[in-house]
C-alpha atoms as a PDB file:
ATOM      1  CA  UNK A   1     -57.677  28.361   3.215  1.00  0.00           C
ATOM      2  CA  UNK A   2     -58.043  28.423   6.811  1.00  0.00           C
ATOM      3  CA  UNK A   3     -55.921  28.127  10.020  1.00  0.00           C
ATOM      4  CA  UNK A   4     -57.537  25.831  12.395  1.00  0.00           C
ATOM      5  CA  UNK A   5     -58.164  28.476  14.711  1.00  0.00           C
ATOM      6  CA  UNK A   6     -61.728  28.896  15.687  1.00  0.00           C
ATOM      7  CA  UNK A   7     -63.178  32.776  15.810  1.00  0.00           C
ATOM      8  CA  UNK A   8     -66.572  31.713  17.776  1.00  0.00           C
ATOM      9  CA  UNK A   9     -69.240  29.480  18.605  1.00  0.00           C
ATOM     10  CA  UNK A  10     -71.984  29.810  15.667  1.00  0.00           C
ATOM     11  CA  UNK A  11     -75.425  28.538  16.413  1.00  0.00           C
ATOM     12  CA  UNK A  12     -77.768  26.968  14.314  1.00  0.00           C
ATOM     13  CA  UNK A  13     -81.022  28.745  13.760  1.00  0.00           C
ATOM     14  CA  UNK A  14     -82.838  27.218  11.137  1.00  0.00           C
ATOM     15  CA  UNK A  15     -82.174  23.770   8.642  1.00  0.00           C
ATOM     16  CA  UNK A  16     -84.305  23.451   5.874  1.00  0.00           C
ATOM     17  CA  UNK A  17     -83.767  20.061   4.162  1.00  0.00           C
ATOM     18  CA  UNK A  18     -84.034  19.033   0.748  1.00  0.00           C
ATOM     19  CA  UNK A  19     -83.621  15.361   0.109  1.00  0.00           C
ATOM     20  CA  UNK A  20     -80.040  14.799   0.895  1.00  0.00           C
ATOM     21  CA  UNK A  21     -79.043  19.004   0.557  1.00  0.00           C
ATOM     22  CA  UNK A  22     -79.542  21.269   3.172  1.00  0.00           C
ATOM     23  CA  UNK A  23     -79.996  25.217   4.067  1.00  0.00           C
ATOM     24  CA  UNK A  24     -78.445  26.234   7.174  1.00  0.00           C
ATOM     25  CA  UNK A  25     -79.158  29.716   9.131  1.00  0.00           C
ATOM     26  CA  UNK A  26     -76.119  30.294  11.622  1.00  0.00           C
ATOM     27  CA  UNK A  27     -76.277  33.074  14.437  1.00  0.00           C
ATOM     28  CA  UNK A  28     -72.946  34.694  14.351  1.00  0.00           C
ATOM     29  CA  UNK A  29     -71.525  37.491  15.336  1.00  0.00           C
ATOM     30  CA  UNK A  30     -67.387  37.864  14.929  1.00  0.00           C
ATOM     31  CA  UNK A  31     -68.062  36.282  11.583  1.00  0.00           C
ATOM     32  CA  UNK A  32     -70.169  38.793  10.415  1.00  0.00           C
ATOM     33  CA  UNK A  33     -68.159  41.490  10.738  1.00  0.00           C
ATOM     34  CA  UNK A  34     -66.606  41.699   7.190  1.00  0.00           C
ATOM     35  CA  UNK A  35     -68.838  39.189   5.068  1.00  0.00           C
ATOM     36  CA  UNK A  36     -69.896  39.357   1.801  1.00  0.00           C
ATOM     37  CA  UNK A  37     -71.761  37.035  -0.627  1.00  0.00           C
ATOM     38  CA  UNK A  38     -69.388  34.032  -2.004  1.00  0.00           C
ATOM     39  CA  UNK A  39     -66.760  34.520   0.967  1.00  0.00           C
ATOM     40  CA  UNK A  40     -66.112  30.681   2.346  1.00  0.00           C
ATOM     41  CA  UNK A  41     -66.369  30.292   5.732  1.00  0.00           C
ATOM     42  CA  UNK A  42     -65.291  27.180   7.814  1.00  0.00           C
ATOM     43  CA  UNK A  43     -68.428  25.320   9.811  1.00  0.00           C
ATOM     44  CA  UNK A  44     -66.722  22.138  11.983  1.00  0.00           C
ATOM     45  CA  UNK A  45     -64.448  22.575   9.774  1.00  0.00           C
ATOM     46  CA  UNK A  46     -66.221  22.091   6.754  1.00  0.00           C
ATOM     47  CA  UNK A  47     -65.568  24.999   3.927  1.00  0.00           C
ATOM     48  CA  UNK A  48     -68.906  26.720   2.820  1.00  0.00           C
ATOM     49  CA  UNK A  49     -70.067  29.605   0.699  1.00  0.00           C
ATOM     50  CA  UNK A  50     -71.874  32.146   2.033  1.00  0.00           C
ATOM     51  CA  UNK A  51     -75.376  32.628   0.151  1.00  0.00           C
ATOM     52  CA  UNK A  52     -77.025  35.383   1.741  1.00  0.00           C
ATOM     53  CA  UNK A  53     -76.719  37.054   4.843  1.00  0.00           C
ATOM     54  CA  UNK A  54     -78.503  39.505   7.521  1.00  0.00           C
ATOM     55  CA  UNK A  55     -77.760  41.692  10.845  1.00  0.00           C
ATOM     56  CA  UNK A  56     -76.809  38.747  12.890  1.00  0.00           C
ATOM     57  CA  UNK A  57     -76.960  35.274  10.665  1.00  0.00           C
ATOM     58  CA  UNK A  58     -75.734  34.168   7.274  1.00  0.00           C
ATOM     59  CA  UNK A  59     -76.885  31.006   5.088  1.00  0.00           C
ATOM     60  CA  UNK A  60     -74.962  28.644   3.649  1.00  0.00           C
ATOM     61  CA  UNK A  61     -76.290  25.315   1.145  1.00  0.00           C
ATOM     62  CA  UNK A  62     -75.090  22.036   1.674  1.00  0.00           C
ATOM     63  CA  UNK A  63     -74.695  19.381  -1.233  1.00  0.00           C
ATOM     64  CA  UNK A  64     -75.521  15.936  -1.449  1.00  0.00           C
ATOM     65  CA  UNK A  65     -71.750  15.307  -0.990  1.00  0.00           C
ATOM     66  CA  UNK A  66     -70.909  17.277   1.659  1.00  0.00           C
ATOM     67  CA  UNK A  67     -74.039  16.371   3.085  1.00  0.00           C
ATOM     68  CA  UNK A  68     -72.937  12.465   2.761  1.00  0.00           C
ATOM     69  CA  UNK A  69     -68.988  12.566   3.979  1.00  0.00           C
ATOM     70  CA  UNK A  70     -69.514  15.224   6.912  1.00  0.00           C
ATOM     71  CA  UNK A  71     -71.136  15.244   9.733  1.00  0.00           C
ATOM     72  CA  UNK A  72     -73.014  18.102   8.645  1.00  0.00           C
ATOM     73  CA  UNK A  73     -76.677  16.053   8.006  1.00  0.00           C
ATOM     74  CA  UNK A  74     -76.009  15.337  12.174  1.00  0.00           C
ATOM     75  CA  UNK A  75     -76.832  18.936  12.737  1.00  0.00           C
ATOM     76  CA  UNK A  76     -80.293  20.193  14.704  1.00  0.00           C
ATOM     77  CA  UNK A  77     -82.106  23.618  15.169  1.00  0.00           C
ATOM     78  CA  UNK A  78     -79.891  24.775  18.213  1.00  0.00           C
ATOM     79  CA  UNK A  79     -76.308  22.787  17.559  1.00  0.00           C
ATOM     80  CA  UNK A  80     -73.604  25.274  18.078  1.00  0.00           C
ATOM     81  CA  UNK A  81     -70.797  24.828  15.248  1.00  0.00           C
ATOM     82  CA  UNK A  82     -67.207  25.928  15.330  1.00  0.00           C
ATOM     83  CA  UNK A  83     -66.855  28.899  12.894  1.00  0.00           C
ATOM     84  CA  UNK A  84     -63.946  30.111  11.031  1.00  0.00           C
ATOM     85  CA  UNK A  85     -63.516  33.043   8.366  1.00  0.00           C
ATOM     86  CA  UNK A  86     -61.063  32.413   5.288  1.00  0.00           C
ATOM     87  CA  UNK A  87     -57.501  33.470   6.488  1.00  0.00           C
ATOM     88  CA  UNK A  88     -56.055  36.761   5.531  1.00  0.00           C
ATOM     89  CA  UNK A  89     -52.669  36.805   3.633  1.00  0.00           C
ATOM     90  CA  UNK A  90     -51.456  39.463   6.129  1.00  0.00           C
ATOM     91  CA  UNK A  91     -52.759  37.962   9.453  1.00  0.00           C
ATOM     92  CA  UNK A  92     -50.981  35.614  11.840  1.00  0.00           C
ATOM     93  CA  UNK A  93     -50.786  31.887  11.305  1.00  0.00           C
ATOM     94  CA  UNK A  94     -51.303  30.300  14.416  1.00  0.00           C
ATOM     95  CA  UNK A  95     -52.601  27.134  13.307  1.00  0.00           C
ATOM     96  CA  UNK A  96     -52.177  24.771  10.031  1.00  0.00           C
ATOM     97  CA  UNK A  97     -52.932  24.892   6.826  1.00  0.00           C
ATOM     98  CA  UNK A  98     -56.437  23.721   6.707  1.00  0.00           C
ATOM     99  CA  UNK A  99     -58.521  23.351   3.645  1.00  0.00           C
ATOM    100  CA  UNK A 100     -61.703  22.889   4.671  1.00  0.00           C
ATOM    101  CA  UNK A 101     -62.279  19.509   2.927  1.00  0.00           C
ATOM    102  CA  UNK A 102     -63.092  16.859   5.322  1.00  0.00           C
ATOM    103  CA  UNK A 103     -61.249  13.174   4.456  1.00  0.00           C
ATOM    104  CA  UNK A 104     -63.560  11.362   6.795  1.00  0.00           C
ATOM    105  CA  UNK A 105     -65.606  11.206   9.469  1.00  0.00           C
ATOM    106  CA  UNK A 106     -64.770   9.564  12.917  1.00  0.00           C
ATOM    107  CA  UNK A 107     -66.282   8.953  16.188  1.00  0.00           C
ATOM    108  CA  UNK A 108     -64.960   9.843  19.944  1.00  0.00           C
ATOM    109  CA  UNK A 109     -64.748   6.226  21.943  1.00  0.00           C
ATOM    110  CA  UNK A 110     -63.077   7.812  24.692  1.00  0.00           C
ATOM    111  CA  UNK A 111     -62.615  11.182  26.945  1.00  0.00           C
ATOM    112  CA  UNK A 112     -60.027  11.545  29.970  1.00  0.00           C
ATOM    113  CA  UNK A 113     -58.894  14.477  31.649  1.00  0.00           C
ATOM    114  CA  UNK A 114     -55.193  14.443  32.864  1.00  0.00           C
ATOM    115  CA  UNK A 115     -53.990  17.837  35.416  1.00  0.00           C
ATOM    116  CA  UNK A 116     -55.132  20.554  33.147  1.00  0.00           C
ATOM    117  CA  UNK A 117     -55.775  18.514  29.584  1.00  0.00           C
ATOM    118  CA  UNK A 118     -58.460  16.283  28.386  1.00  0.00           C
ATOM    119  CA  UNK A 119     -57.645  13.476  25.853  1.00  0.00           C
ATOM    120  CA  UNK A 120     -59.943  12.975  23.205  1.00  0.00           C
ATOM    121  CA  UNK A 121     -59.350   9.396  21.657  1.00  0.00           C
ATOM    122  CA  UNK A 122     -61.759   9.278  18.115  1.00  0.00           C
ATOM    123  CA  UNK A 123     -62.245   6.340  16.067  1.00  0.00           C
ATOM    124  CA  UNK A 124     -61.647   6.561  12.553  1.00  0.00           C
ATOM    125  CA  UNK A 125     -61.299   3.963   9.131  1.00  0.00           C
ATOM    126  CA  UNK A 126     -57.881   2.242   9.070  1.00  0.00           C
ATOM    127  CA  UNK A 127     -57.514   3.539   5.243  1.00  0.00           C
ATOM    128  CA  UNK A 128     -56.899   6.786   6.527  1.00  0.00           C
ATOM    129  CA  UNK A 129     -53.914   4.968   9.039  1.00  0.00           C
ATOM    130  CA  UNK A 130     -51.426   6.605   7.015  1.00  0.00           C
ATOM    131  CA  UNK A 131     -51.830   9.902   7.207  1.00  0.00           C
ATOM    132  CA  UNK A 132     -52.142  10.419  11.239  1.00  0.00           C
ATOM    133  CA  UNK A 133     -48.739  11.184  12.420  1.00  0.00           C
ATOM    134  CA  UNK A 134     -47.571  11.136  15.891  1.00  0.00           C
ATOM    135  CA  UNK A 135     -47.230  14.648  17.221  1.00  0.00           C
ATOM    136  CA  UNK A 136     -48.666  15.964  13.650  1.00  0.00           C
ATOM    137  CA  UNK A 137     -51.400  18.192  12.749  1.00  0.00           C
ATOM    138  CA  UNK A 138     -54.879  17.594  12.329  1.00  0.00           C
ATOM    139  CA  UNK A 139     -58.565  19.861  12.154  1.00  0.00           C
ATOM    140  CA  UNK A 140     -60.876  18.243  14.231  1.00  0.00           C
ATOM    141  CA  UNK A 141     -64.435  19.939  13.129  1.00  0.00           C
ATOM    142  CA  UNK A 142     -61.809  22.778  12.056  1.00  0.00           C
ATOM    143  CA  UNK A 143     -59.741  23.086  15.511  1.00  0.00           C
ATOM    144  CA  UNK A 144     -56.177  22.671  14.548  1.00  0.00           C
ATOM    145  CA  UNK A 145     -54.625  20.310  16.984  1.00  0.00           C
ATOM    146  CA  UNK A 146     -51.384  17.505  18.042  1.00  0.00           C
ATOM    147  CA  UNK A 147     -52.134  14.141  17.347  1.00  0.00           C
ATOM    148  CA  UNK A 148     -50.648  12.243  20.624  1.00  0.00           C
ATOM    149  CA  UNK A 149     -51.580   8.953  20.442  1.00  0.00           C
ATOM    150  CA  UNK A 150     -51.960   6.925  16.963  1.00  0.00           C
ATOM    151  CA  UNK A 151     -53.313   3.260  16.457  1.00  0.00           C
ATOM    152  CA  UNK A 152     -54.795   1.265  13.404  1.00  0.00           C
ATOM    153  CA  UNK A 153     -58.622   2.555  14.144  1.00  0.00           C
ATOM    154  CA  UNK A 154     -57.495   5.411  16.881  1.00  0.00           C
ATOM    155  CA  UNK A 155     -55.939   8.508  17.187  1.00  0.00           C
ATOM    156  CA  UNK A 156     -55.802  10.880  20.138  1.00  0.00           C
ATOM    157  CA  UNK A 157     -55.887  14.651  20.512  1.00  0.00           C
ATOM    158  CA  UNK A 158     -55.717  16.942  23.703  1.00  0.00           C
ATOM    159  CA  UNK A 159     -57.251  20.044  24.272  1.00  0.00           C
ATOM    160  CA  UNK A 160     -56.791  22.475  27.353  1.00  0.00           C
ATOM    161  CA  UNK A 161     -59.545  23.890  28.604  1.00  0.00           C
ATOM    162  CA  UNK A 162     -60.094  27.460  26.777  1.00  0.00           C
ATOM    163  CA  UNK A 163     -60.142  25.382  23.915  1.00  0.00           C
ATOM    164  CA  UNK A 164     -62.727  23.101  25.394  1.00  0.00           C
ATOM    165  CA  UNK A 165     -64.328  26.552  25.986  1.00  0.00           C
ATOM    166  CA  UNK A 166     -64.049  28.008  22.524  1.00  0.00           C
ATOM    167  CA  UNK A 167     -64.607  25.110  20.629  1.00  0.00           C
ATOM    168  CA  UNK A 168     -67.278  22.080  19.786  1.00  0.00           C
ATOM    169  CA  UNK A 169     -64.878  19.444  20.927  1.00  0.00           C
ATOM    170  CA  UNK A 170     -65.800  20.969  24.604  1.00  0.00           C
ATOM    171  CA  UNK A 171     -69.121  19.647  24.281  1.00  0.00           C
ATOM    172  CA  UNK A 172     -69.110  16.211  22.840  1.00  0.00           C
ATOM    173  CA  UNK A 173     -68.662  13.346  24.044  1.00  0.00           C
ATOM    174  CA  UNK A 174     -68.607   9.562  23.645  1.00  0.00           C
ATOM    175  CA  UNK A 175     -70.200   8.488  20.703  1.00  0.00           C
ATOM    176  CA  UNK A 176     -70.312  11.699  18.825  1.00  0.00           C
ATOM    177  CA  UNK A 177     -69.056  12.397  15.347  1.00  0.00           C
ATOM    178  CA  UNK A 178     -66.361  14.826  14.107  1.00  0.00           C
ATOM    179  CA  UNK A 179     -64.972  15.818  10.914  1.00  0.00           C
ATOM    180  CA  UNK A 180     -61.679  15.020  10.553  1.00  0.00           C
ATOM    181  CA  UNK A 181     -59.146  16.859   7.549  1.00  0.00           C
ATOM    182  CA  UNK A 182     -55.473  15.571   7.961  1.00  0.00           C
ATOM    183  CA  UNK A 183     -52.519  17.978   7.406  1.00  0.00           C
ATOM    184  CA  UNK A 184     -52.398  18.902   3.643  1.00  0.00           C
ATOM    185  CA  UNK A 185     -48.745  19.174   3.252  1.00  0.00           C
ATOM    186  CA  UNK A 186     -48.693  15.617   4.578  1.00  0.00           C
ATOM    187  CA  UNK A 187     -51.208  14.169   2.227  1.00  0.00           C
ATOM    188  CA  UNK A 188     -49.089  16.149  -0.826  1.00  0.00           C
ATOM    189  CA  UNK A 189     -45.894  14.170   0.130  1.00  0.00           C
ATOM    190  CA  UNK A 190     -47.796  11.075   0.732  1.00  0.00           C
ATOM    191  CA  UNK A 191     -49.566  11.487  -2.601  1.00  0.00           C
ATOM    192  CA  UNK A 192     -45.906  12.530  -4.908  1.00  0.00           C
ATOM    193  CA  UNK A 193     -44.035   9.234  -3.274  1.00  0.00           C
ATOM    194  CA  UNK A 194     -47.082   6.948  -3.909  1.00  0.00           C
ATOM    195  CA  UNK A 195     -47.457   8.251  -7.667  1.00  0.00           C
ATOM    196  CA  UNK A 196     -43.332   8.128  -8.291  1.00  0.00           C
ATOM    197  CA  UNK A 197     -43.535   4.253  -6.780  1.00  0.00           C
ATOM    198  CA  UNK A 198     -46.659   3.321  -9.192  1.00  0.00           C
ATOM    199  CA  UNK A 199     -44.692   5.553 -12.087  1.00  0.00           C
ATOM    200  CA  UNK A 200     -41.513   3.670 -11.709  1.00  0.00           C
ATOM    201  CA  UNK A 201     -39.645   7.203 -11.664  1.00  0.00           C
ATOM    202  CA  UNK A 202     -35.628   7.220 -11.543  1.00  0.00           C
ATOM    203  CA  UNK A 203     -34.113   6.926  -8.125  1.00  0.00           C
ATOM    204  CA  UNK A 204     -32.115   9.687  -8.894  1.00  0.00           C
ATOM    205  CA  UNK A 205     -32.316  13.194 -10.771  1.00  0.00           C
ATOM    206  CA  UNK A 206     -29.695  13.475 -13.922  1.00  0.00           C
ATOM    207  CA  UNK A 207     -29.671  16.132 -16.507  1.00  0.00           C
ATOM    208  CA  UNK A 208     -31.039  13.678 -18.901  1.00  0.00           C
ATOM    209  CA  UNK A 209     -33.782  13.496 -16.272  1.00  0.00           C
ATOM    210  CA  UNK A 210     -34.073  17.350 -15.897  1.00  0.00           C
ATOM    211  CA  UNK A 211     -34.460  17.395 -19.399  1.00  0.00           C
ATOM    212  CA  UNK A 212     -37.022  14.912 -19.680  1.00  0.00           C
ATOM    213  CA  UNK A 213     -39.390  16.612 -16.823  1.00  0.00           C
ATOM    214  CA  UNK A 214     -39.150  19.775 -18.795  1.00  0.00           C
ATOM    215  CA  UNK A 215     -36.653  21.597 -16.455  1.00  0.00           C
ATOM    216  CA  UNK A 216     -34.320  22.415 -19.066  1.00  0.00           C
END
């Protein structure tokens, strides 16, 4: 589980493909601090494992699915890559709740800065329409942010400019892909009301009901 909050800029050292799998080298440093083998860590907001490790990098495999439905493959000796450790139970939340598992990729069509903010409008597949809420969350490469602006194919985000500094999103532009993970707790409630419509559940809760579900 991760916040949304990016710890540092990560840079790619070394990709060693495989067909449609990869091995990726990252130069870290914050990251590096604490890690051990099998910790996940968060790479554009992707959730990896953490296969081996030295003085200042770590490697990480990427399968043929992750390699397919991120934007992951995009990746070049040099890219730098937003990088985030698993959360702590005892640290501050100053994010989402962020999984790490990427629902789709879109593309930027559009950049603006406004006073002190730039707008970020990214393309995306209508399917996913329903889960981008006005002035919701959403990761963007793993940068929790505000949706402000939602259409059929669209949806806008803002940054301010420490985050342009901290992050990816500072350093693409029009026509680049990001990885885009909606809020969870969204896609849970979306997910309960769309089985209890296809289940034909009872509008309301009885104790015959209660009973029934196994809460009594």
């Amino acid at each position: 589980m991760f916040t949304g909050i990016i710890e540092e800029l990560g840079a790619i050292q070394r990709i060693e493909p495989h067909g449609n799998t990869l091995v990726l080298n990252i130069k870290a440093k914050k990251v590096l601090e604490d890690i051990t083998l099998g910790d996940s860590i968060s790479v554009n907001g992707v959730c990896l494992t953490v296969t081996n490790f030295n003085h200042d990098s770590f490697y990480l495999d990427i399968m043929p699915e992750t390699f397919h439905s991120t934007s992951l493959s995009e990746l070049k000796q040099g890219s730098l890559v937003n990088l985030e450790r698993a959360m702590n139970a005892n640290g501050r939340f100053g994010g989402h709740f962020v999984t790490g598992h990427i629902d789709t990729v879109g593309k930027i069509s559009k950049r603006e800065t406004k006073e002190n903010a730039i707008y970020i409008y990214m393309q995306y597949p209508n399917e996913f329409n329903h889960l981008s809420l006005y002035k919701g969350s959403v990761a963007i490469d793993g940068t929790s942010l505000t949706i402000f602006g939602v259409s059929a194919t669209t949806l806008t985000v803002s940054i301010i400019p420490h985050t342009a500094k901290e992050s990816v999103l500072g350093l693409k532009d029009v026509g680049d892909k990001v990885n885009i993970e909606f809020d969870m707790i969204g896609k849970y409630v979306y997910s309960f009301f769309e089985r209890k419509a296809s289940h034909n559940y009872k509008d309301s809760i009885s104790i015959d009901f209660l009973k029934e579900s196994g809460f009594m």
